[in-house]
Protein backbone atom coordinates (compact mmCIF):
# COMPACT_ATOMS: atom_id res chain seq x y z
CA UNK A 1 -25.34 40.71 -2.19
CA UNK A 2 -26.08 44.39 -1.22
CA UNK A 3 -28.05 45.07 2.44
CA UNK A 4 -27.62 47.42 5.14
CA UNK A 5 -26.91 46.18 8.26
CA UNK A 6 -24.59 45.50 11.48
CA UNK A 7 -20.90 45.62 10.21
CA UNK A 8 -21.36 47.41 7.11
CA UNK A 9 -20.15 51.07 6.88
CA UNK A 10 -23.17 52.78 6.93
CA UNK A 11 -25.33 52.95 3.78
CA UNK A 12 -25.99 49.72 1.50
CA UNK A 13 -23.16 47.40 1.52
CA UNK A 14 -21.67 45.16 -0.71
CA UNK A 15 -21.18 41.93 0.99
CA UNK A 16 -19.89 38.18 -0.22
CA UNK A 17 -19.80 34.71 0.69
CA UNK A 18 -17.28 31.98 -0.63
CA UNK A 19 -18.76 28.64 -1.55
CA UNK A 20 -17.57 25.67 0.45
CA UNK A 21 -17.94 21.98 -0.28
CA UNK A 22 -19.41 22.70 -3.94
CA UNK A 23 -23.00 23.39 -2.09
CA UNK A 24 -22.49 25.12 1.00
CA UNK A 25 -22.09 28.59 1.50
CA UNK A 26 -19.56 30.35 4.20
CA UNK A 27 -20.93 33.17 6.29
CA UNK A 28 -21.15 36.90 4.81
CA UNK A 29 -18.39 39.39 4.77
CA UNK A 30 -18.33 42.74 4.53
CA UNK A 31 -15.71 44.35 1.47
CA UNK A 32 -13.78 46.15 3.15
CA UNK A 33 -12.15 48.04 0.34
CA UNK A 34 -15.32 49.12 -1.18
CA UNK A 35 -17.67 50.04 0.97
CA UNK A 36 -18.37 53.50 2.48
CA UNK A 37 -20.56 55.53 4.02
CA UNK A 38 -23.02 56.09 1.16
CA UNK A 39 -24.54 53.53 -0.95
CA UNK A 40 -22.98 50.66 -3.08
CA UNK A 41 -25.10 48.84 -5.71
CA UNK A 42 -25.79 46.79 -8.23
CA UNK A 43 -23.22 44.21 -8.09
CA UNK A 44 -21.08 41.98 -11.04
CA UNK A 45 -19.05 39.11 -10.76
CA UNK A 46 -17.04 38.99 -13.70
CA UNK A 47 -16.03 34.82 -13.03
CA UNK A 48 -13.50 35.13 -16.24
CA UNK A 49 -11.61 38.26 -14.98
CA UNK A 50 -11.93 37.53 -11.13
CA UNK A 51 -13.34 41.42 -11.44
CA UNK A 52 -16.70 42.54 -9.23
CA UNK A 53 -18.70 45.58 -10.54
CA UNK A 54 -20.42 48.04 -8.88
CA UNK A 55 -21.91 51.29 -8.25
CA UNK A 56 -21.28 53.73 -5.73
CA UNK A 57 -21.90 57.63 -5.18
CA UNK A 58 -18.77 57.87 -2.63
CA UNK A 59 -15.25 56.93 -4.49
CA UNK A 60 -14.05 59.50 -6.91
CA UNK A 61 -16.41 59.66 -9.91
CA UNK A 62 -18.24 61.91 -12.87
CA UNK A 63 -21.07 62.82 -10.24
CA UNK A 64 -24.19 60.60 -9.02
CA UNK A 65 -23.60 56.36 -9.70
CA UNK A 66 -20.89 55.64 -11.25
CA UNK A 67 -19.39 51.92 -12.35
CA UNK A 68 -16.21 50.71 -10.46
CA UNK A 69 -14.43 47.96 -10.97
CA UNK A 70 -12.15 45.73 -8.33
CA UNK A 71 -10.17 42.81 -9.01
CA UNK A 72 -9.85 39.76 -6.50
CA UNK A 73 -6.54 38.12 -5.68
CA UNK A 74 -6.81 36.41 -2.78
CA UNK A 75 -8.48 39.49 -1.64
CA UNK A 76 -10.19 42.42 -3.06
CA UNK A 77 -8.28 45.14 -4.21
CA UNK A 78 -8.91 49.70 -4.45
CA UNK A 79 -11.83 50.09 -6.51
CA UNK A 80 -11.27 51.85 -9.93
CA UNK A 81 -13.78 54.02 -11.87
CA UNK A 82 -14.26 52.33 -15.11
CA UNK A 83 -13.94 55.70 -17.10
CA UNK A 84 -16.62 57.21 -20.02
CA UNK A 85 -18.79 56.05 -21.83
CA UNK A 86 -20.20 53.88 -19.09
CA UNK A 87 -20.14 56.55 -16.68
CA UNK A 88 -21.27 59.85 -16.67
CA UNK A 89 -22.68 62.88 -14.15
CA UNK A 90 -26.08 60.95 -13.88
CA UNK A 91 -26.48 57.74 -12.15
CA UNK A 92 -24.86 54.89 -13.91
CA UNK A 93 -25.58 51.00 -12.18
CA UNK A 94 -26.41 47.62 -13.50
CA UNK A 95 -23.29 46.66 -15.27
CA UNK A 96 -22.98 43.63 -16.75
CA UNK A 97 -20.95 42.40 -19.78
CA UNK A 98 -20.95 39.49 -22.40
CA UNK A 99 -18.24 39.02 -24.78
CA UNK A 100 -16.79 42.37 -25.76
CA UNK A 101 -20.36 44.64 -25.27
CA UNK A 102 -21.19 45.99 -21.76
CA UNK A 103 -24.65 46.79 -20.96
CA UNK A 104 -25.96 49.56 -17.73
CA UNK A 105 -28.24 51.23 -17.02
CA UNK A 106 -28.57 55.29 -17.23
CA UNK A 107 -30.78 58.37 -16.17
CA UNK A 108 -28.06 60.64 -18.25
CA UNK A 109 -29.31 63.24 -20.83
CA UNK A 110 -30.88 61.89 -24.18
CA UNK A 111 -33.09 59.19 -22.05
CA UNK A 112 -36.37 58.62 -22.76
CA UNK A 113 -38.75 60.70 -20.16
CA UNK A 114 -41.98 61.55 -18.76
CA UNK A 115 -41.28 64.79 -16.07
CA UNK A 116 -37.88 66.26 -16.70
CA UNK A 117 -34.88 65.19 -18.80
CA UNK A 118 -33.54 62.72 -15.73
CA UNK A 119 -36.12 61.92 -14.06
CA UNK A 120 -35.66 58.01 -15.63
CA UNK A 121 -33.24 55.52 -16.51
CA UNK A 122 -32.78 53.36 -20.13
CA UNK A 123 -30.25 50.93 -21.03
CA UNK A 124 -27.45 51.39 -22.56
CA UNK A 125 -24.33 49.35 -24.43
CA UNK A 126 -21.19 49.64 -24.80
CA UNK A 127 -19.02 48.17 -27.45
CA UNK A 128 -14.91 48.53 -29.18
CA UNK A 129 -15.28 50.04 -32.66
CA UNK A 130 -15.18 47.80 -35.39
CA UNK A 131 -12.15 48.37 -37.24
CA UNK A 132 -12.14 47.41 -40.90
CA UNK A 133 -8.57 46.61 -42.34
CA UNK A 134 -7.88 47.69 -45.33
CA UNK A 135 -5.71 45.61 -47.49
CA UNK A 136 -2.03 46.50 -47.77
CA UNK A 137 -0.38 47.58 -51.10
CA UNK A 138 2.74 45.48 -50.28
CA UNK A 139 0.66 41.78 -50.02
CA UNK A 140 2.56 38.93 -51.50
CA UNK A 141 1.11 36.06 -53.68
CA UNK A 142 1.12 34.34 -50.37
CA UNK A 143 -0.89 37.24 -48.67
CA UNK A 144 -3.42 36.90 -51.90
CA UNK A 145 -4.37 33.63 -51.75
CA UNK A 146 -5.62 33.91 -47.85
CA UNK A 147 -8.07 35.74 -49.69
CA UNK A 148 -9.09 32.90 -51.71
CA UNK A 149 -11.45 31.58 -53.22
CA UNK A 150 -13.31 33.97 -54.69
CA UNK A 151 -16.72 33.04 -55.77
CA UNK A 152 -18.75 34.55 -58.29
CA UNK A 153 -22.55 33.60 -58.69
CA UNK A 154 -24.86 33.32 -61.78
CA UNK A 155 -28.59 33.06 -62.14
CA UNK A 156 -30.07 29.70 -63.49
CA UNK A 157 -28.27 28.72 -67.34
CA UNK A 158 -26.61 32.20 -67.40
CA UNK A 159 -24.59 33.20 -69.55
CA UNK A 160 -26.18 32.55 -72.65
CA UNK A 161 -28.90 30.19 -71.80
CA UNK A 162 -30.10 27.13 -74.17
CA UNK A 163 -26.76 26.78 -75.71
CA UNK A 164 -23.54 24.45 -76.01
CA UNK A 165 -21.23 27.34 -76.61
CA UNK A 166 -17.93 27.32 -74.25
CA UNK A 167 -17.07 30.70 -74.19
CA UNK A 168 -19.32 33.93 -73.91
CA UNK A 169 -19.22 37.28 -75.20
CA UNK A 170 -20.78 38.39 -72.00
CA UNK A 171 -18.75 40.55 -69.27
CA UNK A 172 -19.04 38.93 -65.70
CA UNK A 173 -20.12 42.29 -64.51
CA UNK A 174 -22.70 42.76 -66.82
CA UNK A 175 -24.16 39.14 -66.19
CA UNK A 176 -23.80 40.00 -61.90
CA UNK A 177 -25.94 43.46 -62.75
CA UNK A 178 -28.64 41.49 -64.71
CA UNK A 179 -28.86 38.65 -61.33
CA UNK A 180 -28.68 41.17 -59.08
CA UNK A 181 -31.97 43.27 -60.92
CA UNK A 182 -33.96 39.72 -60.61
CA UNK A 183 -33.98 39.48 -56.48
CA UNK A 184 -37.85 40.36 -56.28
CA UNK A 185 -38.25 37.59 -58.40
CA UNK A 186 -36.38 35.35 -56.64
CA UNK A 187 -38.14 36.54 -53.98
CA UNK A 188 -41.38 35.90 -55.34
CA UNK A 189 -41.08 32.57 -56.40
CA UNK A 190 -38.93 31.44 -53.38
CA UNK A 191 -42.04 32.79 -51.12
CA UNK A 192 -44.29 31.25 -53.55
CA UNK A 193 -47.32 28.92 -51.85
CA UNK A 194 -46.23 30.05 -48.11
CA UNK A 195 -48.01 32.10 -45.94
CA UNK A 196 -47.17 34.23 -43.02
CA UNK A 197 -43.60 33.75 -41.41
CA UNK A 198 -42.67 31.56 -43.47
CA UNK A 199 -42.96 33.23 -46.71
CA UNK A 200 -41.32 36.37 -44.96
CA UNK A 201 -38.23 34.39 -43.51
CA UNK A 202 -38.45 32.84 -47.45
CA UNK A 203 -37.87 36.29 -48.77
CA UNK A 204 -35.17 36.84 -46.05
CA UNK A 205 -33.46 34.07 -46.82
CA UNK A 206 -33.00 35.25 -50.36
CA UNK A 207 -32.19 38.51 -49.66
CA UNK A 208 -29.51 37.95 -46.78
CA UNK A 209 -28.08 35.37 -50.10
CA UNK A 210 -27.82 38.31 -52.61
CA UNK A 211 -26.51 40.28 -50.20
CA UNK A 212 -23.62 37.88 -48.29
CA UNK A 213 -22.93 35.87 -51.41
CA UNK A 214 -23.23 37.20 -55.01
CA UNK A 215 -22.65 41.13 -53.55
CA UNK A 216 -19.68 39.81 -51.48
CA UNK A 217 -18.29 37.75 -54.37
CA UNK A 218 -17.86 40.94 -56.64
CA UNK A 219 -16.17 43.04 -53.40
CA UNK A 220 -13.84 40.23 -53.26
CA UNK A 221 -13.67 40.69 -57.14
CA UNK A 222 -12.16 44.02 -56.85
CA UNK A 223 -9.87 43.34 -54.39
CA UNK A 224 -8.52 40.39 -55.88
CA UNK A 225 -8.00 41.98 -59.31
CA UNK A 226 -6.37 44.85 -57.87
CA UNK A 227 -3.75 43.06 -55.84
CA UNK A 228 -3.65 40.66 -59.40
CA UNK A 229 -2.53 43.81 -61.07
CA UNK A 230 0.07 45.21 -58.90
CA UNK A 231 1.96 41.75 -58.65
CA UNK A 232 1.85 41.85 -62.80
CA UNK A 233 3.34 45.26 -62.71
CA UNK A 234 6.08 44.07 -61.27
CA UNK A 235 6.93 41.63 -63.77
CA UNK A 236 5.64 38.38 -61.87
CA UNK A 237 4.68 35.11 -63.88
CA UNK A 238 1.35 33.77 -62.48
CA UNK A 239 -0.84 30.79 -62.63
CA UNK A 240 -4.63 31.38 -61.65
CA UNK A 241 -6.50 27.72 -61.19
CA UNK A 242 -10.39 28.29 -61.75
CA UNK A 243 -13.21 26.23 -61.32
CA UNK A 244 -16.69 26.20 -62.67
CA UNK A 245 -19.72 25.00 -61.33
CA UNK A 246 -23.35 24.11 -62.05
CA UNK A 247 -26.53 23.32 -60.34
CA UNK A 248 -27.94 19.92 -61.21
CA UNK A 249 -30.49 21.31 -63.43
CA UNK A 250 -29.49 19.96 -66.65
CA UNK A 251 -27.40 17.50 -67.94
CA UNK A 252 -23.45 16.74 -67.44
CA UNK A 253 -22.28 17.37 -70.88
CA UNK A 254 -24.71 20.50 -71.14
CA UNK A 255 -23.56 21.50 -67.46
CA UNK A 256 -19.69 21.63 -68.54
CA UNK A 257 -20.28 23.44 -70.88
CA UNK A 258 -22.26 26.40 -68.90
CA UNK A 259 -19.45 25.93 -66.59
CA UNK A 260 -17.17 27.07 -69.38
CA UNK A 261 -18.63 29.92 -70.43
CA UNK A 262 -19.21 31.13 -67.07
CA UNK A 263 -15.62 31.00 -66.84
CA UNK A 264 -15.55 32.91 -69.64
CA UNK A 265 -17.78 35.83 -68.52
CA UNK A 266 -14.63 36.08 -66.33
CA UNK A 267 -11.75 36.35 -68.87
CA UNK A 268 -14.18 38.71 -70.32
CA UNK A 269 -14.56 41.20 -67.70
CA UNK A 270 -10.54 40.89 -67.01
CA UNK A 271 -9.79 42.19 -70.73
CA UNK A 272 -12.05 44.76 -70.81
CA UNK A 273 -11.15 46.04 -67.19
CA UNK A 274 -9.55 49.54 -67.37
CA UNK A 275 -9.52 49.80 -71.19
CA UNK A 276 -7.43 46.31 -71.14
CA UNK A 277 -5.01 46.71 -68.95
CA UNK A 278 -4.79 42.95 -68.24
CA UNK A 279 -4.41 42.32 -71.67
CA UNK A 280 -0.94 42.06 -72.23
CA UNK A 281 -0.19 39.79 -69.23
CA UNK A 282 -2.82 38.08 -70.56
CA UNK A 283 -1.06 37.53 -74.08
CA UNK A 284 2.20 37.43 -72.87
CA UNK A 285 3.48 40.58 -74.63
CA UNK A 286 3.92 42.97 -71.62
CA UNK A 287 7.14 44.88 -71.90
CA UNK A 288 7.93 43.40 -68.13
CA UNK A 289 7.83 40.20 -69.07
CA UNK A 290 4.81 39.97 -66.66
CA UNK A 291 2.14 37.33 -67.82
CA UNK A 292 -0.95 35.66 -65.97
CA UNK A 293 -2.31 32.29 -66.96
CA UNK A 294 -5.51 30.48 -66.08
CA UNK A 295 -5.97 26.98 -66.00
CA UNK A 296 -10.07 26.33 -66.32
CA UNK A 297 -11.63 23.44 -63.97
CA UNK A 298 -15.17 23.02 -65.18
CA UNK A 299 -16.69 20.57 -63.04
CA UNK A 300 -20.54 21.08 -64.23
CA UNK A 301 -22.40 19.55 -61.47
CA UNK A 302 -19.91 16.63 -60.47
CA UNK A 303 -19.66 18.33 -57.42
CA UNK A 304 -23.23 19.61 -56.59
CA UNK A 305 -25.04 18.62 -53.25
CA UNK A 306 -26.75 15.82 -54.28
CA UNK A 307 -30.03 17.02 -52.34
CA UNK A 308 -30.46 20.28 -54.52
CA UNK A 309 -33.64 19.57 -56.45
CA UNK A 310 -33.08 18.69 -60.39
CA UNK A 311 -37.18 18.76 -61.48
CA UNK A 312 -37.61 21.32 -64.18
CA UNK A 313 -41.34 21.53 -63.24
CA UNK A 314 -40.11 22.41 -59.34
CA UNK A 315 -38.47 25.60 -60.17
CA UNK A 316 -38.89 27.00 -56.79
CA UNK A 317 -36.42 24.46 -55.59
CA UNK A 318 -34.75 23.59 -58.59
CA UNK A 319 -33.99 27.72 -59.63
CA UNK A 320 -35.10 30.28 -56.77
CA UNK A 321 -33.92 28.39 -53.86
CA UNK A 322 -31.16 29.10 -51.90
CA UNK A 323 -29.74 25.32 -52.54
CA UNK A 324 -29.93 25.80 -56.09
CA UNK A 325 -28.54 29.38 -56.16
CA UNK A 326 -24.94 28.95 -54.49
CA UNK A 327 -24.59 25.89 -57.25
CA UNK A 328 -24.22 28.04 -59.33
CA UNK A 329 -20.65 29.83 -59.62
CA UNK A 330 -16.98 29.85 -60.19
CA UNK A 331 -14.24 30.04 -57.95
CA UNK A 332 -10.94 31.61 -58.30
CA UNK A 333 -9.19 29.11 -56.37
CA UNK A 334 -5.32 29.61 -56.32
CA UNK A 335 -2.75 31.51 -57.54
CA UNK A 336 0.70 30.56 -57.72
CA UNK A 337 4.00 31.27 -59.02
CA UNK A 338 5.38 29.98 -62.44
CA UNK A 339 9.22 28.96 -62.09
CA UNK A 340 11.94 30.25 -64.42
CA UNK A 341 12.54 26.83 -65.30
CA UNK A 342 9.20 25.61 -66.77
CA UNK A 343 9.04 24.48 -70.75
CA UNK A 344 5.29 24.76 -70.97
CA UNK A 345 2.83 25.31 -69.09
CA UNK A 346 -0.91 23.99 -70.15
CA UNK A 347 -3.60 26.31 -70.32
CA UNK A 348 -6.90 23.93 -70.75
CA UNK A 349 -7.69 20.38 -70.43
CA UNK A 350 -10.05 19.09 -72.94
CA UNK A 351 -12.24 17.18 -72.81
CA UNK A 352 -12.45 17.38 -68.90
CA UNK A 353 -14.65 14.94 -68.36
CA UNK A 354 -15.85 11.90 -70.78
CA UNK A 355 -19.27 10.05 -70.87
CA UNK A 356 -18.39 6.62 -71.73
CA UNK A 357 -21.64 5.06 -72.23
CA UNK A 358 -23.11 7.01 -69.34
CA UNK A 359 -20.09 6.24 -67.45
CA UNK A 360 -18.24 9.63 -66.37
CA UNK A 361 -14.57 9.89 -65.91
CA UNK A 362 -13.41 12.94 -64.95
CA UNK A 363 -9.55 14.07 -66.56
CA UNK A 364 -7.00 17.05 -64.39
CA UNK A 365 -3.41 17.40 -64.71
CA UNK A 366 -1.54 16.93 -61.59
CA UNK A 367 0.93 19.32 -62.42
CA UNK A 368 2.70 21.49 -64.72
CA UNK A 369 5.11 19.99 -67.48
CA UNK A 370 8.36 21.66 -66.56
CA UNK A 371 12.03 21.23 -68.06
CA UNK A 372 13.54 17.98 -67.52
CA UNK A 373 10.41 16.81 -65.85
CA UNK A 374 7.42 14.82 -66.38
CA UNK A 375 3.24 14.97 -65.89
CA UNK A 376 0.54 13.02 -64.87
CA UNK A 377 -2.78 13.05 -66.51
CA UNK A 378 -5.24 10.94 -64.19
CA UNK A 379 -8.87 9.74 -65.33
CA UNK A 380 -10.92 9.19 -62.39
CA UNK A 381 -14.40 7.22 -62.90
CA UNK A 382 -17.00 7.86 -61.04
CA UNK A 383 -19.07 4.69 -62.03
CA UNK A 384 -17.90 1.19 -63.01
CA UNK A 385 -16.19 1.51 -66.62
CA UNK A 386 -18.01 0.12 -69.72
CA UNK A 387 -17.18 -3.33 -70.43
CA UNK A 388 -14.38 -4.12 -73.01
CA UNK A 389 -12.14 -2.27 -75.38
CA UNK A 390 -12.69 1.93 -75.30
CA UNK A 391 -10.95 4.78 -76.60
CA UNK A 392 -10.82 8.65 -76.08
CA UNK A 393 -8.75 11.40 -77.46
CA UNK A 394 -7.40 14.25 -75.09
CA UNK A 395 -5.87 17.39 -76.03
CA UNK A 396 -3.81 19.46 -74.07
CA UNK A 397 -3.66 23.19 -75.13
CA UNK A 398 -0.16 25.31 -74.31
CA UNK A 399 0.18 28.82 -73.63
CA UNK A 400 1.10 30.25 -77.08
CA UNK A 401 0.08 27.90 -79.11
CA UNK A 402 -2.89 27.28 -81.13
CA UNK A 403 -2.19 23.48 -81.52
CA UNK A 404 -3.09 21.22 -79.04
CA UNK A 405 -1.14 17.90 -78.38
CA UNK A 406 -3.42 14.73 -78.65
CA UNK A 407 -3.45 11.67 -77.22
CA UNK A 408 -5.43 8.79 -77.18
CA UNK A 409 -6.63 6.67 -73.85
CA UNK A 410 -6.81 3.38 -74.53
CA UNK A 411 -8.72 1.55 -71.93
CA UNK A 412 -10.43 -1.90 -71.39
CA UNK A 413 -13.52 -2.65 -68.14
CA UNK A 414 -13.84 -5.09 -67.23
């Protein structure tokens, strides 16, 4: 508390009391070690720091009020002046912080005023600069994929709507350019049959999604490709898992499909990067023996939040909405080494997932096939299997070959 009175030093005091008993409060004491014979004000108890705050005209300072801070250890310590920016030769009181941002309040030049330049106060914060790291030239596969997953968002049946096609001739970047154009309309039809607030935060809510998803996911594009590119010019063997993704629009066998050539878009914009740089790691010829393989994860909408709206006549939930929206995208999920001592090393699964009279079983490999070694396929169903004898083929595609290897599943439900 500050007052003037019998036992202080003269002008307003700073005085305390400890708190006894959880609810009862012990009688007032002067600090000694602060006060003086001018004015001390505007006190802070910092409870995490066991620092009080203050203001005073009398210790060493810039001129007029300036912030001190002393620290309690059993007993209060010498006052120090907190330094610039929070003080200055005007009259600086009030401080308080939260978290890292301290807040005061200041009569200094470039305040708002009526009469002359100090004739009032405003408040003011205080904050660390935000330092942005930038990412080091010398990061390690391990170092690449803390930056993972990358996701990269599509509008609604993009690329290459209305068709069954799995691959695109459409470059990612192209397809992100043509989304990115179509945010009034998203926020049009998001906003669509509100009023008010509501339609505004609607139009927000789109916005702040363009801007913190689908912009984000082509920064973290960039970055990854770079960093991609330097571990291939050093020779490096890589594996890139990707996985594709679907709203729950249309239907699974369509949805894989979009999820394919979305995947696509991808490869596309990789080959055509930097007039093809990428292209022989992609194709295995690079003189370094460098070479980058992706193994492609289309899950359609398997994995879709089952609230997301699926009615084709509801296209403000079912297209525009937020819900819908971040459905809608691959991920670059890992990246990993390839071993010296691998045979083969599969570059597609197909089919990846199998209606069996409306039953679906999803397919992966477990691992890679590697010398001396052995894989798993594994056929999870996600509904009861069809009753009695059924068949499927499978074919698993190798890097290098245009031949796949089939098999046939031979299965009975019972």
């Amino acid at each position: 508390m500050v007052k003037k009175c019998e036992g202080g030093e003269g002008g307003m005091d700073i005085w305390f009391s400890a708190i006894k008993n959880g609810n009862e409060y012990a009688k007032p004491r002067a600090i000694k070690t602060i006060n003086s014979l001018d004015n001390e004000l505007s006190p802070w108890w910092d409870q995490r720091t066991n620092t009080l705050y203050f203001s005073s005209s009398w210790h060493d300072g810039f001129g007029g009020y300036d912030v001190f801070a002393v620290n309690y250890n059993t007993q209060f310590g010498e006052p120090k002046n907190v330094g610039i920016p929070m003080n200055s030769p005007a009259n600086d009181l009030y401080y308080f912080k939260i978290g890292d941002t301290s807040y005061f309040s200041s009569n200094r030049l470039g305040v708002l005023y009526s009469k002359n330049p100090t004739c009032c106060s405003d408040i003011f914060t205080a904050a660390p600069p935000v330092i942005i790291e930038e990412p080091s030239l010398k990061e390690t596969l391990e170092d690449l994929n803390k930056r993972l997953p990358v996701t990269l968002y599509f509008h609604n049946d993009c690329p290459d709507p209305k068709t069954l096609d799995t691959i695109t001739q459409v470059n990612y970047i192209a397809s992100y350019d043509d989304y990115r154009k179509l945010l009034p309309e998203y926020q049009k039809e998001y906003s669509h049959g509100l009023n008010g607030v509501k339609a505004e935060d609607a139009r927000e809510d789109i916005e702040s999604f363009f801007i913190e998803y689908v912009d984000q996911g082509v920064k973290d594009l960039y970055l990854f490709r770079d960093l991609l590119l330097d571990e291939l010019k050093k020779g490096a063997r890589i594996k890139v898992t990707v996985q594709g993704f679907a709203s729950p629009l249309h239907k699974t066998a369509y949805n894989v499909n979009l999820t394919k050539r979305r995947i696509s878009s991808f490869m596309n914009y990789l080959r055509a990067f930097d007039n093809g740089v990428f292209i022989p790691y992609l194709d295995g010829t690079a003189e370094n023996g460098g070479f980058v393989i992706f193994v492609q994860v289309p899950f359609g909408e398997y994995t879709a939040n089952q609230l997301t709206s699926d009615n084709i006549n509801d296209q403000r939930n079912s297209v525009y909405s937020r819900a819908a929206a971040i459905e809608r995208k691959i991920e670059i999920q890992s990246v990993e080494s390839i071993q010296e001592d691998s045979l083969a090393f599969y570059t597609e699964l197909s089919p990846t997932s199998m209606d069996l009279d409306n039953t679906i079983v999803l397919v992966r490999m477990i691992n890679d096939i590697a010398a001396h070694s052995e894989t798993i396929i594994q056929f999870s169903s996600v509904k009861e299997l069809p009753k009695g004898l059924f068949s499927t083929p499978v074919r698993i595609y190798f890097k290098g070959y245009a031949s796949p290897i089939t098999i046939r599943v031979l299965g009975e439900g019972l």
